[in-house]
Structure formats: structure tokens, C-alpha cells
Protein backbone atom coordinates (compact mmCIF):
# COMPACT_ATOMS: atom_id res chain seq x y z
CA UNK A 1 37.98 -15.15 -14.46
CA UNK A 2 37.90 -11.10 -14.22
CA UNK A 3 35.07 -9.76 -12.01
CA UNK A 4 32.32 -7.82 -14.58
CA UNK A 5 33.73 -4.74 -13.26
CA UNK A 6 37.30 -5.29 -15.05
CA UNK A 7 35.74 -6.96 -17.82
CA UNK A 8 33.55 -3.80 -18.61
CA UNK A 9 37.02 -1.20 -18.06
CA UNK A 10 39.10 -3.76 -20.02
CA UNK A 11 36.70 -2.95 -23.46
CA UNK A 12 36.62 0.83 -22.65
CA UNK A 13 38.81 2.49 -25.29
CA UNK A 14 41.97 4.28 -24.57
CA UNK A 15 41.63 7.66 -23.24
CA UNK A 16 44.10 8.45 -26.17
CA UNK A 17 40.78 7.96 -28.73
CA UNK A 18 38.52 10.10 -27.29
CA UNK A 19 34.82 9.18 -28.21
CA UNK A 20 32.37 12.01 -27.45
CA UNK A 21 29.03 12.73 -29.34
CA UNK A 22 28.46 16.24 -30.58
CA UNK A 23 26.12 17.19 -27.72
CA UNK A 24 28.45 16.29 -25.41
CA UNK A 25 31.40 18.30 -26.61
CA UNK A 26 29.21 21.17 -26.52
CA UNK A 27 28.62 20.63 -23.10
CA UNK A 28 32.09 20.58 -22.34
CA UNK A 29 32.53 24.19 -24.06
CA UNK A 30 29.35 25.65 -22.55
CA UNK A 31 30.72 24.49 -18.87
CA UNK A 32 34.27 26.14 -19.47
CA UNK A 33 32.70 29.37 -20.95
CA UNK A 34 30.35 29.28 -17.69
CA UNK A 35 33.28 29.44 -15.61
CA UNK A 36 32.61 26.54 -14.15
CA UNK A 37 35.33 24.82 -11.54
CA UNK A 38 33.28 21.65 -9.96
CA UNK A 39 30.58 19.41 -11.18
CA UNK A 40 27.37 18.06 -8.96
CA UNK A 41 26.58 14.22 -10.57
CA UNK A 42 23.09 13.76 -9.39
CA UNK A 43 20.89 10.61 -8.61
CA UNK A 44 17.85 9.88 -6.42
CA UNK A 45 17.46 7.54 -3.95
CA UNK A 46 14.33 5.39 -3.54
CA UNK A 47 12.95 7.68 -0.61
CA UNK A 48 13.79 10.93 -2.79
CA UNK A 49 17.13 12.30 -1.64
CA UNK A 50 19.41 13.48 -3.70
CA UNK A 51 22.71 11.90 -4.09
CA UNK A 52 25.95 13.43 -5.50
CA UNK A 53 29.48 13.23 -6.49
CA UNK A 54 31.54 15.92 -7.04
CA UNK A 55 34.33 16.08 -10.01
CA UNK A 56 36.39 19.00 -10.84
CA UNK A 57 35.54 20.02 -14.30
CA UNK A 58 38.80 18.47 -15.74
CA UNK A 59 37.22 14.90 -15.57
CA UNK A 60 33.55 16.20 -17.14
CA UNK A 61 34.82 14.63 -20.62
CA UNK A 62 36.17 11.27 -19.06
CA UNK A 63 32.46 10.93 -17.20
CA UNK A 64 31.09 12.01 -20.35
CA UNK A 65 32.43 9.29 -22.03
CA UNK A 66 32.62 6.59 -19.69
CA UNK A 67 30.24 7.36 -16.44
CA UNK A 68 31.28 6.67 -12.93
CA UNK A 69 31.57 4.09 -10.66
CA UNK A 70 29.93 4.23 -7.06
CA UNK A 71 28.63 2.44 -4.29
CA UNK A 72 25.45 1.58 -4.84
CA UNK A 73 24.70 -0.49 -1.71
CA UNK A 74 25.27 2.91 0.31
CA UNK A 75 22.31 4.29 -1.31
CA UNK A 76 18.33 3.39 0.25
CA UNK A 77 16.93 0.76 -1.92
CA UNK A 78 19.95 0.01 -4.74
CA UNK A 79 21.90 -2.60 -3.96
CA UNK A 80 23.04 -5.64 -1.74
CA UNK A 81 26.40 -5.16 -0.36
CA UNK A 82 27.98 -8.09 -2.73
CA UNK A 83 26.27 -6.28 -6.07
CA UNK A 84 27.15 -2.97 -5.26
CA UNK A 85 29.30 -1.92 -8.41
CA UNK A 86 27.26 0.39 -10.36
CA UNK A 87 27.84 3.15 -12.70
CA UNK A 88 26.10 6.96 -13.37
CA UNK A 89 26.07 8.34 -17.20
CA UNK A 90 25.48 12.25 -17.32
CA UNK A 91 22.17 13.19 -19.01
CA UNK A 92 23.93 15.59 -20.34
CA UNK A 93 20.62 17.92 -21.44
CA UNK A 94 20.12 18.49 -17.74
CA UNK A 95 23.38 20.14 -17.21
CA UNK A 96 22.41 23.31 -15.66
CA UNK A 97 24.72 25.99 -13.34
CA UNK A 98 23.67 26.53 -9.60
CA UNK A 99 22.87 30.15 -9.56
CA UNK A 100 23.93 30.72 -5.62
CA UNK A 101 27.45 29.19 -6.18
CA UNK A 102 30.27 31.51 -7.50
CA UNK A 103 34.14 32.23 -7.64
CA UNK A 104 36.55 29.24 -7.11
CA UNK A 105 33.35 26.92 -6.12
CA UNK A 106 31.49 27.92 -8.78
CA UNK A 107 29.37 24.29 -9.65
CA UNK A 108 27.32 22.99 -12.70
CA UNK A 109 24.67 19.97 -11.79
CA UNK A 110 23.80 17.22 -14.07
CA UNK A 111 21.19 14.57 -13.72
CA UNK A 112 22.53 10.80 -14.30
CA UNK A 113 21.25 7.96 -14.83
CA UNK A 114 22.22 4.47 -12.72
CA UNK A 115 23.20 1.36 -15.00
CA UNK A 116 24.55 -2.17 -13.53
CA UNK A 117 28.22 -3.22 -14.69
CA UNK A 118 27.17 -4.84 -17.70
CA UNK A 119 25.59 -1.48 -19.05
CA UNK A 120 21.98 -2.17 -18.45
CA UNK A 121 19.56 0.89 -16.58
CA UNK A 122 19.71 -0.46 -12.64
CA UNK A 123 16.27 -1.20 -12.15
CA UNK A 124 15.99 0.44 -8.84
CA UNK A 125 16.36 4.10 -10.05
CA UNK A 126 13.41 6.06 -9.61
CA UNK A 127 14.63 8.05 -12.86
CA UNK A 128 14.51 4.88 -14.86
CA UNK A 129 11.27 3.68 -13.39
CA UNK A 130 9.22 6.86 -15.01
CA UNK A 131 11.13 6.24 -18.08
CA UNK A 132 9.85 2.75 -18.42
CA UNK A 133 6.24 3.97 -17.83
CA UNK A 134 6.71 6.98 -20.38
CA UNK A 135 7.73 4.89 -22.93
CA UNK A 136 4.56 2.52 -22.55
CA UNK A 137 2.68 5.81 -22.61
CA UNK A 138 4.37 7.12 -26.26
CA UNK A 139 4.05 3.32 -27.53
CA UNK A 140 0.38 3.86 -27.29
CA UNK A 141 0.75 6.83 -29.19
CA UNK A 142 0.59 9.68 -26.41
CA UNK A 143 3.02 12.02 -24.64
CA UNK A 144 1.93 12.98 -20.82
CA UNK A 145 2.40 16.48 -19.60
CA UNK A 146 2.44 17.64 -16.24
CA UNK A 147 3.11 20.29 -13.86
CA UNK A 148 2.75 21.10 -9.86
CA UNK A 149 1.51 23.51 -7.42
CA UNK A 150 4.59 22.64 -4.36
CA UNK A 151 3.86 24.12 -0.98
CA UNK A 152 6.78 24.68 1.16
CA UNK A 153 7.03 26.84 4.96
CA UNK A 154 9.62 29.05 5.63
CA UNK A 155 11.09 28.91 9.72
CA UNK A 156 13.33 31.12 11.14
CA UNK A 157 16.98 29.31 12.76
CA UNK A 158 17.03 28.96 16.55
CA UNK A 159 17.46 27.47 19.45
CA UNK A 160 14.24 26.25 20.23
CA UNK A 161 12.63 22.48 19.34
CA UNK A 162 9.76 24.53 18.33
CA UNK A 163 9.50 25.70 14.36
CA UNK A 164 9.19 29.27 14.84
CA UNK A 165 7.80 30.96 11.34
CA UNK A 166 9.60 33.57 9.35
CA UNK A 167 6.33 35.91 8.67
CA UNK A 168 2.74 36.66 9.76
CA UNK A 169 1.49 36.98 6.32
CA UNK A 170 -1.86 35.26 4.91
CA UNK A 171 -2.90 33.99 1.61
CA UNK A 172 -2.03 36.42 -1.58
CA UNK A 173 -0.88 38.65 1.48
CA UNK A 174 1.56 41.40 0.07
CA UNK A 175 4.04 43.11 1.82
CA UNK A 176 4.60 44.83 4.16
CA UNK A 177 2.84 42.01 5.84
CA UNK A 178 4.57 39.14 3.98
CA UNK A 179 8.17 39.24 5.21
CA UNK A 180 8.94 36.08 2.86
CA UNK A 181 8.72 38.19 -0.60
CA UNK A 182 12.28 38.98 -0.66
CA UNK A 183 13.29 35.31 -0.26
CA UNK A 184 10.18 34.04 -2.43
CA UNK A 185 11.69 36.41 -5.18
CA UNK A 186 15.07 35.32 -4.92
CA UNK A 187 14.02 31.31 -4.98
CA UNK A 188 12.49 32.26 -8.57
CA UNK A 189 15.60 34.12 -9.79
CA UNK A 190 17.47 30.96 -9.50
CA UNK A 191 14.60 28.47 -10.79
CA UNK A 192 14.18 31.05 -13.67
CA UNK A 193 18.53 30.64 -13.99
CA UNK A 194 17.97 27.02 -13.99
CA UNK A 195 16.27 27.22 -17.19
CA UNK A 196 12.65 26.67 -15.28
CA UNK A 197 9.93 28.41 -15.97
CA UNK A 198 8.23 30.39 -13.21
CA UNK A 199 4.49 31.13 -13.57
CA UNK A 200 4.18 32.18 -10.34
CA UNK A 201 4.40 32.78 -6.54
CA UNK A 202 2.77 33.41 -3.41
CA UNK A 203 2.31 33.74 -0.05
CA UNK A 204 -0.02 30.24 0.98
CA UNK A 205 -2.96 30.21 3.88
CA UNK A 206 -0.83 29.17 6.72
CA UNK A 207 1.49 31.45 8.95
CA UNK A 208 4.88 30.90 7.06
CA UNK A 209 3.69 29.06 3.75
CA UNK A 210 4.57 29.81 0.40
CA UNK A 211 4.14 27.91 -2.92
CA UNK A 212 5.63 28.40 -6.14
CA UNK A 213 4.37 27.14 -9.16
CA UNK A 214 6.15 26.10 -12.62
CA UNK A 215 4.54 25.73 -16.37
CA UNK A 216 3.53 22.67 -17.42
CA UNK A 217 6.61 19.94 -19.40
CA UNK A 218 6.70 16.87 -20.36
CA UNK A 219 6.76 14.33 -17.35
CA UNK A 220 10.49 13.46 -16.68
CA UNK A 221 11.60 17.36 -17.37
CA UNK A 222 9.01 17.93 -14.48
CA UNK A 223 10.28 15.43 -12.30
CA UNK A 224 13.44 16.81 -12.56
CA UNK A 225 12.24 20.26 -11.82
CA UNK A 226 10.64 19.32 -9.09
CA UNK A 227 13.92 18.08 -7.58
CA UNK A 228 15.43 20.75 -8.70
CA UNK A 229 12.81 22.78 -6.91
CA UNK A 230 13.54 21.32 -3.79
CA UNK A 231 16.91 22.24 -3.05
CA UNK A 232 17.16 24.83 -4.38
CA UNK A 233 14.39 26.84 -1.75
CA UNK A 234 16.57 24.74 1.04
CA UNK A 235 19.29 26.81 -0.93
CA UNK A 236 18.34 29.91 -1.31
CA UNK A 237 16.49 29.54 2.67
CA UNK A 238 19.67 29.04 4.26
CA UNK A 239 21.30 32.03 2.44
CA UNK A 240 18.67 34.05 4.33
CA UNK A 241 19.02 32.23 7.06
CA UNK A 242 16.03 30.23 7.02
CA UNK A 243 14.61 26.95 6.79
CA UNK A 244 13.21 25.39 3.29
CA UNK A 245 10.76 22.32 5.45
CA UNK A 246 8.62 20.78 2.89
CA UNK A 247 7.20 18.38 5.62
CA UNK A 248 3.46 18.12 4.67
CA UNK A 249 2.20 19.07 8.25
CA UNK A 250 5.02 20.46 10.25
CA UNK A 251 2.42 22.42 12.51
CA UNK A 252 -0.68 20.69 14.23
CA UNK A 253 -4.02 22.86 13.66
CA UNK A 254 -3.11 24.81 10.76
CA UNK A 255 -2.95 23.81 6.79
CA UNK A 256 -0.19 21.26 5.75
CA UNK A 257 1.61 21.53 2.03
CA UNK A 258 0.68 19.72 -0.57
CA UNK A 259 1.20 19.39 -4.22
CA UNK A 260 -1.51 19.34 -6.53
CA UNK A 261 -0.62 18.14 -9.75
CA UNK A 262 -1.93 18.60 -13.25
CA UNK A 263 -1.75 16.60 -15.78
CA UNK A 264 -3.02 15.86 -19.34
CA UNK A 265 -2.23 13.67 -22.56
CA UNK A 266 -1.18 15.12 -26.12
CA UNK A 267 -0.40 13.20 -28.90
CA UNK A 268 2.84 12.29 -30.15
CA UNK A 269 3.69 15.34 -31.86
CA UNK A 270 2.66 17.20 -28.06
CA UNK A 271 0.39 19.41 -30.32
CA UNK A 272 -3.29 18.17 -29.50
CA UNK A 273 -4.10 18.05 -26.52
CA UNK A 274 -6.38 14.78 -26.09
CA UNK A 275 -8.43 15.64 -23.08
CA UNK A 276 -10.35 19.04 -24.72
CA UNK A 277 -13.48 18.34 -25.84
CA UNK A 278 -15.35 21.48 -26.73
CA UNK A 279 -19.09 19.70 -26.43
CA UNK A 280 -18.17 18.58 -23.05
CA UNK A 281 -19.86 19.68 -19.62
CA UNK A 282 -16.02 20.10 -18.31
CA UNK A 283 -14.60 20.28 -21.75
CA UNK A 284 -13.12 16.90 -21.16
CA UNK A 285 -13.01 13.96 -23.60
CA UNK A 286 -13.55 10.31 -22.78
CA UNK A 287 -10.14 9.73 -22.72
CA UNK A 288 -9.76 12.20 -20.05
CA UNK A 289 -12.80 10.30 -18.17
CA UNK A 290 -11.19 7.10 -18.54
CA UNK A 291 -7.77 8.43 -17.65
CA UNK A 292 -9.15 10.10 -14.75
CA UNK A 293 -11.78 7.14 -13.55
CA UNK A 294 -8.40 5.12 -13.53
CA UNK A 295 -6.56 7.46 -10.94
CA UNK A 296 -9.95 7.10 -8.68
CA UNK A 297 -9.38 3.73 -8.53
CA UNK A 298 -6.06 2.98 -8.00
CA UNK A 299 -6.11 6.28 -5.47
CA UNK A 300 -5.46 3.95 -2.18
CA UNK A 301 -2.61 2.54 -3.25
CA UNK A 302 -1.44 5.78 -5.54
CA UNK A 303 -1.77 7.39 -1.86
CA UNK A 304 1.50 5.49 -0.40
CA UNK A 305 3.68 6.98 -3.70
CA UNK A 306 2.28 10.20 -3.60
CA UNK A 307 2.13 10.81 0.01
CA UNK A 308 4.83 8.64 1.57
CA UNK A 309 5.87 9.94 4.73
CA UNK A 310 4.12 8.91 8.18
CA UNK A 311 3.68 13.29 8.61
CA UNK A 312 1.84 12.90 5.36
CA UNK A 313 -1.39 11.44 7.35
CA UNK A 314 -1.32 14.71 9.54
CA UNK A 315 -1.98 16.60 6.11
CA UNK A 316 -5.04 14.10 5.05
CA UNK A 317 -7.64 15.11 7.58
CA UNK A 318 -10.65 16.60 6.57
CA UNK A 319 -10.95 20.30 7.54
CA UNK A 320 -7.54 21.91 6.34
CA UNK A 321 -8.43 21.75 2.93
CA UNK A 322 -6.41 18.83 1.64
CA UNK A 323 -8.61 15.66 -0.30
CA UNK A 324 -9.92 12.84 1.65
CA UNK A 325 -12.24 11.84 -0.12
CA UNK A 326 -12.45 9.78 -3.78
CA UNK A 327 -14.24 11.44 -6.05
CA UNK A 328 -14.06 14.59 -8.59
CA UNK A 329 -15.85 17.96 -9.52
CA UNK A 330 -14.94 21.30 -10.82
CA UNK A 331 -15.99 23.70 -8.00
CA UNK A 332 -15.21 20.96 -5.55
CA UNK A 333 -11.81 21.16 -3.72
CA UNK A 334 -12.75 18.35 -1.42
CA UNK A 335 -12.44 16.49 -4.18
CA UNK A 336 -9.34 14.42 -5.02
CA UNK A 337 -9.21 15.31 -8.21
CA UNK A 338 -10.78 18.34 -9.39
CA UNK A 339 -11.33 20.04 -13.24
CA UNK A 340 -9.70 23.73 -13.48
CA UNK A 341 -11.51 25.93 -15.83
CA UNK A 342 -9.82 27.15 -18.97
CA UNK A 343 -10.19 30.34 -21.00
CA UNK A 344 -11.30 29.82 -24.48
CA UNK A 345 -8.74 29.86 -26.90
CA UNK A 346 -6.39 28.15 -24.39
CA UNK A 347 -7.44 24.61 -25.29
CA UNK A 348 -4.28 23.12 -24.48
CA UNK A 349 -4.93 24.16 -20.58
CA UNK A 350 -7.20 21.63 -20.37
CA UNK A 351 -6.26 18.99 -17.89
CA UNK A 352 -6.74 16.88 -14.90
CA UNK A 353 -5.76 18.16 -11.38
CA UNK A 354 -4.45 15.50 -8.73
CA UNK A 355 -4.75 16.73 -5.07
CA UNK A 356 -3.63 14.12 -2.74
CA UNK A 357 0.17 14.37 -3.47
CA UNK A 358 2.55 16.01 -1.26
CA UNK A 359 6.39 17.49 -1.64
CA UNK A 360 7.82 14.68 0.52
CA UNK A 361 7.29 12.83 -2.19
CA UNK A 362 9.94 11.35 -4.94
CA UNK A 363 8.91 13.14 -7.91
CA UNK A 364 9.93 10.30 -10.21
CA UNK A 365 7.87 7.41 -8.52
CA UNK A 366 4.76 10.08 -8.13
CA UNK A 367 4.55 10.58 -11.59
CA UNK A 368 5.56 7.37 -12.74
CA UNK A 369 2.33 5.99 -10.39
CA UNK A 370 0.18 8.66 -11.50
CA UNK A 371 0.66 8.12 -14.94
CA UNK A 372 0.44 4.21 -14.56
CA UNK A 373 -3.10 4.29 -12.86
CA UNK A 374 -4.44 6.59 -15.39
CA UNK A 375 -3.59 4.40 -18.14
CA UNK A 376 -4.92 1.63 -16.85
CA UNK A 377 -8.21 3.57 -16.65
CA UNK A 378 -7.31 4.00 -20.23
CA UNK A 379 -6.66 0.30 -21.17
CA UNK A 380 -9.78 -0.67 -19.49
CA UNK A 381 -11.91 1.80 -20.53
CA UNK A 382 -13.45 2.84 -16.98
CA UNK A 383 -15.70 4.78 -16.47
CA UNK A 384 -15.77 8.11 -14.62
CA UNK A 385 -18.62 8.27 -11.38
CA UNK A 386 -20.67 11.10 -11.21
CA UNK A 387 -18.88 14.74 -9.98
CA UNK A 388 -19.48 15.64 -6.65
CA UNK A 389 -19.90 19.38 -6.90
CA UNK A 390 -21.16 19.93 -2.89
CA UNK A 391 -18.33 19.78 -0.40
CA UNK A 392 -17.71 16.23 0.73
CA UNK A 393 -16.38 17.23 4.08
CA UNK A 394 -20.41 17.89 4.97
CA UNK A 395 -21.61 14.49 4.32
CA UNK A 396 -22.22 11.91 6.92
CA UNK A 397 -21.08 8.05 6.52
CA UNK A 398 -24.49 7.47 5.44
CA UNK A 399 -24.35 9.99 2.57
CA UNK A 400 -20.79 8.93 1.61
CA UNK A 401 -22.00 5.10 0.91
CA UNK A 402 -25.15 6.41 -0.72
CA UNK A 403 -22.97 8.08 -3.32
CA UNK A 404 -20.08 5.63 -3.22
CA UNK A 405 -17.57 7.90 -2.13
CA UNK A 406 -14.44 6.05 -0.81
CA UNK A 407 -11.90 7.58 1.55
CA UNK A 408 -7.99 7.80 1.50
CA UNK A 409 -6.32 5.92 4.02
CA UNK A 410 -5.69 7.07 7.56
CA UNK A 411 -2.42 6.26 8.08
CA UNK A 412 1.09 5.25 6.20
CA UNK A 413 0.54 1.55 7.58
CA UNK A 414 -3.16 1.48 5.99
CA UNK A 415 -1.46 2.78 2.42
CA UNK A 416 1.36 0.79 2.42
CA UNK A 417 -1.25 -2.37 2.53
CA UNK A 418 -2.90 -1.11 -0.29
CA UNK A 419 0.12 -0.58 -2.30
CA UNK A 420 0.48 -4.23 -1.71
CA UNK A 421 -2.74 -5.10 -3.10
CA UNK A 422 -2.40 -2.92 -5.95
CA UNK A 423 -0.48 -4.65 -9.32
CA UNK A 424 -1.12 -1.76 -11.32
CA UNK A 425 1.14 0.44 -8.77
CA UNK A 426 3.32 -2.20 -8.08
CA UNK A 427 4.17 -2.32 -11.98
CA UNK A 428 4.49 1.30 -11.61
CA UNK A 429 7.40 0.75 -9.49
CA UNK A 430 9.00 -2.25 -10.84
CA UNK A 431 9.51 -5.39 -8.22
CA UNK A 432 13.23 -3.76 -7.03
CA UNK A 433 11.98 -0.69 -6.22
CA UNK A 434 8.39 -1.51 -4.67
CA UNK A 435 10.15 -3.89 -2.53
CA UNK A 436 13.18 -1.36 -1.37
CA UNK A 437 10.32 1.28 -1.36
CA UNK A 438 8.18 -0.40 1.29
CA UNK A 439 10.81 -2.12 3.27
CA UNK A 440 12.26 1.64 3.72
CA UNK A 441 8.59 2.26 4.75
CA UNK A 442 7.97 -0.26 6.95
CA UNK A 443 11.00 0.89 9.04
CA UNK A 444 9.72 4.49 9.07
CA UNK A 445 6.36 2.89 10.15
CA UNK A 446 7.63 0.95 13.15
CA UNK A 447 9.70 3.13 14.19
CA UNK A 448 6.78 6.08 14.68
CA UNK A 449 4.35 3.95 15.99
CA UNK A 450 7.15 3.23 18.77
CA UNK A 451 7.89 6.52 19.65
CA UNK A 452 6.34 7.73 22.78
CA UNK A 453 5.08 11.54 22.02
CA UNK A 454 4.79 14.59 24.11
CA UNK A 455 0.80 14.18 23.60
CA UNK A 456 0.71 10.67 25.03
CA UNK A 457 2.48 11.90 28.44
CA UNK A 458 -0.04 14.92 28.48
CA UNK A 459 -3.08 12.80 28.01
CA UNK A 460 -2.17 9.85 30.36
CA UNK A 461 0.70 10.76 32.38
CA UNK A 462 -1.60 11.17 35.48
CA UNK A 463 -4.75 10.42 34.10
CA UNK A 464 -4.89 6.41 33.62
């Protein structure tokens, strides 16, 4: 009996009979009037990196019409080593140039999606997971919009173990002070070339930090932005010579980088924006409440997703600005989730704004979790506590019980046991990926907390 594999390249037509939808022959003509020579086929792994194979452009309309085969047991959280066959098909409305490449290496990315042999979506890609949860969303007859605030530092090459920061500028600093405008400027040139839209940028609190920020789109478009986003500042940072480090705390005793996110419902023609209620203390509607009372509860386990990385428990200590504790206000940015003010006539502003997240994270599974918990608020109707407008990083353990204020967890270990416990998230996920996604974990768990550090030889070397 043939193996699936041959079964499934035995029924694909002759390349003599081309089949190619409209959309993708126009691809094919907008890549060879670009001038393009190589194409980037992109996926994401579990833990968020991207992974790629490279075609010259003469095989774009073979891949268009068939995919391609890889390895998917060689990528984090995909495959067994006897199931590894799998195949990528273009999403061929993500086809976009990268601005810094030129000449004879002149390359054109495109976002694919991972299917098994027999043509199914792979379960375990991250891309497919948000789809799943997107479509539950537009079956209940809404479409979820989002967009994010990504921090980033900028460090200077050198010889040293020690991150040494490319400017001494403060927040909203302008230059002279802010060396980092130059490269800030040029990182938006190419988003803006990538067909992303650039509301702003600016120079962040810390020495060295920066964050760029994007208009809102519908959640998968964002995702893939956000990916997008990601390499290319790493991009356009090593073509100054720099370092793009999106770690969320790569210095102690200054502010880490987060990634607050906004977010907000429409209905399905993306017209009305369902969380604007104009009678509303906060302008928000119950839906919103709901939607936002669900996030607050699942926020524990949401914390694993959204801030995945053992550095990511550096960042969530009171004191440097980033949300410890679970609750919401307006004027509050202690808060986890907090209620930005609109300007009348911009009703469609109105949203939700998510502050725990952090750019270590994968894009797809954040929003996918995001979206999943405040649905559930949704589905069960829950209701919203009462805002905390006062700072929460002034109250005493006392005062935080009295007003039933919960706290995120400590540490990726504590998180990671929550996500456990947590079957909304988990469905989030789906059972491949929550499984690959916190055995991948575990592993970066166990192998921090058995690292010896340079703090642990100061404190004790000689003193116990």
C-alpha cells in the first residue's frame, strides 16, 4: 500500500494542466513586476519563531498550486518524528516584498498555512489555532478587532556580556537627545512598505526603549503584523548595527517592554462597533463588561500565553509600571486592563485595553487566548467588578482582599499551573498545541531554575 504521502502526489494533476485561481495568478504577475528573484514561505512555531523556506520565484506557481512539503518534526511542537510529512499552502493575500532586500536577492514573504498529508489544517499551527477561535467568534455573529502598543530596546554590538544601550534618551525625548530616531524612522518606512499602517512612534521611559504602534485590524491581519513587526526592527537594527531585543526585562531596575493590547467587537459587517455605549460611565456596553469580566477571570492562566517566557516574570513586578494586579479602571494603569478615553465622534475607538502581554509572546496564541476568555465572559454573561480608579500598587494585602483584587502569578512555573487548570485557555490552544506549548515550557522552566546566577555567588559565595 502507498504511504499517504504518494497517495496525495499521485491525485495532484499534471503540471501540464495548470490549476491556479485568479488571485493567485495575480500574485504571480505582481511578484515578477516587483522584481522579485526569491520567495520567504513563512510559518510559526509553537514558541513564536519564524520558520522559512526559500524558493526562487520560478517555483511560486507550482507552490501556489500544490504547497510544499517539509519536516515538520524539526519544528517545536509539530510533529513526532514518524508523522512528520506535512505540507505549507501560501496565503497568498499576505504576500508582501521585504523593503531592506534588493538587487539579485531581492525577496517577497508570504504567510502559509500547515496542513497534514491528507489536506486537513495541522492542528498544531498557531495560525490555525486563532482561526478556529475567530470563526467561533463570527458564528456568534461578531468580528474582533485588535491592535498593539510593542515595546522593543535598541543595544549597541560589542564585545561585552553586558547590553550596552544605543541612546540616553527618555520618554517622548526628541533629538538631539534620542539617538534612536533615525533607526525608529527607518523601522516605519519598511512597516509602512509592508502595507502596515503606522500610527506612531516613540522614544519609551527606559534608557534605549522604543515602541511603535500600528492601527487597529481585524485579529489574524494583526497577528501577522505583529510578526511581521518583529523582524523586521531585528532587520532594520542590524542594518544600523544594532540589536532589535524584545526580551520583556533585559535590564534589572529599569522598565521592561510590554505590549498592551486593544481590543473590541464589531458586528459582522465590522461597521458597529458593539462595545460604545453613549449612556455609559466609560462609554462601554454590557457586552464590553461581560467580554472584559471574562478576561479578569481567566487572567492567570491567559498570563502563561501572553507572557510566556521565564524573563517575562522580571517585567511583572509592581513598581515599573507593568499590571500585577486583576482588576480595571480608566485612569488606573495598575490596572490589568484599563478603558482609554475616546473623542466624540470617534465611536469606533472605543475598546478594551489588555496590559499584561508582552512581545515574547506568539502573536497567534495571544490573541487566540485573549479572544477565547473574553467570550467566555460573553457566553456566561459575567459580570464586571467594580473599577479600581486609585493605584493598586499602594494597597496593602489587607486592602487587596477587602476589594477582591487577585494578583498575576510570580513566576512562569506558577502560570504554567494555571494554564493547566484553565479549560477555557486550554480550548484556546487546542490539546496539540497546549501540550507542545507547555512541554516546551516546562523545559525552559527547569532549565532556569537550574542555572546558578551571578547574584547567587554574590549573595552567598562567602556569606553562608
Amino acid at each position: 500500500m502507498p504511504s499517504p504521502v504518494v497517495a496525495i502526489l499521485t491525485c495532484i494533476p499534471s503540471r501540464k494542466e495548470p490549476i491556479m485561481d485568479t488571485a493567485s495568478k495575480a500574485l504571480l504577475e505582481r511578484a515578477h513586476a516587483d522584481n522579485v528573484q526569491f520567495i520567504s514561505l513563512q510559518l510559526t512555531d509553537i514558541v513564536g519563531a519564524i520558520k522559512n523556506i526559500t524558493i526562487p520565484l520560478h517555483k511560486l506557481d507550482e507552490v501556489l498550486e500544490r504547497g510544499i512539503w517539509f519536516d515538520g518534526s524539526s519544528i517545536e511542537g509539530f510533529a513526532r518524528i514518524h508523522e512528520s510529512d506535512m505540507f505549507m499552502m501560501p496565503d497568498v493575500g499576505t504576500y508582501r516584498v521585504l523593503p531592506w532586500t534588493e538587487g539579485d536577492h531581492r525577496v517577497a514573504r508570504i504567510i502559509c498555512d500547515a496542513h497534514r498529508p491528507d489536506g486537513a489544517p495541522f492542528d498544531g499551527d498557531p495560525r490555525g489555532a486563532l482561526r478556529r477561535v475567530i470563526q467561533r467568534t463570527e458564528k456568534m455573529g461578531f468580528r474582533f478587532f485588535t491592535s498593539s502598543e510593542p515595546e522593543f530596546f535598541l543595544f549597541r554590538k560589542n564585545d561585552s556580556a553586558q547590553p550596552v544601550p544605543h541612546d540616553v534618551g527618555g520618554y517622548f525625548d526628541f533629538s538631539p537627545r534620542d539617538l534612536a530616531s533615525e533607526v525608529r524612522q527607518d523601522i516605519i518606512l519598511a512597516l509602512e512598505a509592508m502595507q502596515i499602517d503606522v500610527e506612531r512612534g516613540h522614544h519609551e521611559v527606559a534608557t534605549a526603549q522604543h515602541e511603535i504602534n500600528f492601527r487597529y485590524s481585524d485579529a489574524l491581519t494583526a497577528a501577522d503584523n505583529l510578526m511581521t513587526f518583529k523582524y523586521t526592527v531585528k532587520a532594520v537594527a542590524q542594518a544600523h548595527d544594532l540589536y532589535g531585543v524584545f526580551m520583556p526585562k533585559p535590564i534589572a531596575g529599569i522598565n521592561g517592554s510590554g505590549m498592551h493590547t486593544h481590543q473590541s467587537l464589531f458586528d459582522a459587517t465590522g461597521e458597529t462597533n458593539l462595545f460604545y455605549d453613549a449612556k455609559d460611565n466609560y462609554k462601554l456596553t454590557s457586552l464590553a463588561y461581560n467580554f472584559l469580566a471574562g478576561q479578569l477571570a481567566h487572567a492567570r492562566a491567559l498570563a502563561a500565553v501572553v507572557a510566556p517566557t521565564v524573563n517575562s516574570y522580571k517585567r511583572l513586578v509592581p513598581g515599573y509600571e507593568a499590571p500585577v494586579y486583576i482588576c480595571w479602571g480608566q485612569i488606573n494603569r495598575s490596572a490589568l486592563i484599563r478603558i482609554p478615553r475616546y473623542s466624540p465622534g470617534r465611536e469606533k475607538s472605543t475598546r478594551i485595553e489588555l496590559r499584561c502581554p508582552d512581545p515574547s509572546c506568539n502573536p497567534y496564541l495571544a490573541v487566540a487566548a485573549m479572544l477565547a476568555a473574553g467570550l467566555d465572559g460573553i457566553e456566561r454573561k459575567l459580570q464586571a467588578p467594580a473599577p479600581i480608579e486609585e493605584s493598586a500598587y499602594e494597597f496593602n494585602e489587607e486592602e487587596l482582599q477587602k476589594r477582591s483584587i487577585g494578583v498575576l502569578p510570580g513566576s512562569l512555573d506558577e502560570a504554567l499551573r494555571e494554564l493547566e487548570n484553565d479549560a477555557v485557555v486550554r480550548d484556546a490552544l487546542g490539546e496539540h498545541i497546549y501540550r507542545a506549548f507547555v512541554r516546551a515550557k516546562r523545559r525552559e522552566w527547569d532549565e532556569y531554575r537550574l542555572q546558578v546566577s551571578a547574584w547567587e555567588w554574590t549573595r552567598y559565595f562567602e556569606a553562608v
